[in-house]
Protein backbone atom coordinates (compact mmCIF):
# COMPACT_ATOMS: atom_id res chain seq x y z
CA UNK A 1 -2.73 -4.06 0.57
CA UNK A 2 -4.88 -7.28 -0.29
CA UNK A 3 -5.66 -9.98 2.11
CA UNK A 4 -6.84 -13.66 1.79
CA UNK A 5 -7.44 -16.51 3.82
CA UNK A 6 -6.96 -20.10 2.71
CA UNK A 7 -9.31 -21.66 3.38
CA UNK A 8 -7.89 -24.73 3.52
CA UNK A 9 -6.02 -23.75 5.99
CA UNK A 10 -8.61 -22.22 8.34
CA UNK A 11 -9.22 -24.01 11.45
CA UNK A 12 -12.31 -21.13 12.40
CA UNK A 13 -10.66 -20.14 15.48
CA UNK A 14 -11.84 -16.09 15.02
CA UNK A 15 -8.64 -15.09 16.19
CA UNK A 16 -8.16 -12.65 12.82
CA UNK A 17 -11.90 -11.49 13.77
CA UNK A 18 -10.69 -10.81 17.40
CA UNK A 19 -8.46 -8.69 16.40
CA UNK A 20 -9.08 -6.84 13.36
CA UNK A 21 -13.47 -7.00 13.09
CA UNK A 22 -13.23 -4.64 10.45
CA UNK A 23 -11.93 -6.40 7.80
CA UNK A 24 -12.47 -10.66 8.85
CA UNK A 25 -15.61 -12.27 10.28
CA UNK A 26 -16.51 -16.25 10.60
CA UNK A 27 -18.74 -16.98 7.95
CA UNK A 28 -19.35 -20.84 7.62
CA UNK A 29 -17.19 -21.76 10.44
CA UNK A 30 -14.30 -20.65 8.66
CA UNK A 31 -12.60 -16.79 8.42
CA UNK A 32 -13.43 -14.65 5.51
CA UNK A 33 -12.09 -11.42 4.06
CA UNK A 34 -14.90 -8.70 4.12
CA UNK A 35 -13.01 -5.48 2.53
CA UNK A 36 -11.65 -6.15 -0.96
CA UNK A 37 -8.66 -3.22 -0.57
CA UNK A 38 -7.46 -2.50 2.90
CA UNK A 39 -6.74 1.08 3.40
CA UNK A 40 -3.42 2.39 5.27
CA UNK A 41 -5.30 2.58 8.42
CA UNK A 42 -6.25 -0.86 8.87
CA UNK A 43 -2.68 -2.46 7.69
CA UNK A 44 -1.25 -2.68 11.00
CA UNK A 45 -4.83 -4.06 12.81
CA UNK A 46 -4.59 -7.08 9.66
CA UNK A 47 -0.37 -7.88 10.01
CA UNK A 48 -1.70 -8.35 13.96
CA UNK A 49 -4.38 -10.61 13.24
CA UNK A 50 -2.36 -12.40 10.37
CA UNK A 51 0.66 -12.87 13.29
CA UNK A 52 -1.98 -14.40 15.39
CA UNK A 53 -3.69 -16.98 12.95
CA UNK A 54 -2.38 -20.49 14.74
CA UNK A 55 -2.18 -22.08 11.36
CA UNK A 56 -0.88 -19.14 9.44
CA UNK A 57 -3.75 -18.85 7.18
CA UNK A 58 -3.58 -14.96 6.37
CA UNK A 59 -1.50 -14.00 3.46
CA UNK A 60 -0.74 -10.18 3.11
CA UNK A 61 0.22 -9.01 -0.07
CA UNK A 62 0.99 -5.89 -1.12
């Protein structure tokens, strides 16, 4: 699985970071992907924090 946040997009809420600390953190006021390959036991903790990005700024891939 891959992550990414657009950052255009991003409105810094920490929501993702709320929920899933492990793989986002705020980093210039805006959300940031900190693991390059998300392992099996962290896909369900990043689907939760993409579902609760306001603006839908997490895209999952794969």
């Amino acid at each position: 699985m891959k992550v990414t946040v657009d950052k255009g997009t991003c409105i810094g809420c920490g929501a993702c970071e709320a929920v899933c600390p492990e793989v986002f953190r705020l980093g210039d006021d805006l959300a940031e992907v900190i693991l390059n390959e998300i392992g099996p036991e962290l896909e369900d903790g990043v689907r939760d924090a993409a579902d609760s990005c306001p603006v839908g700024a997490i895209s999952i891939e794969a």
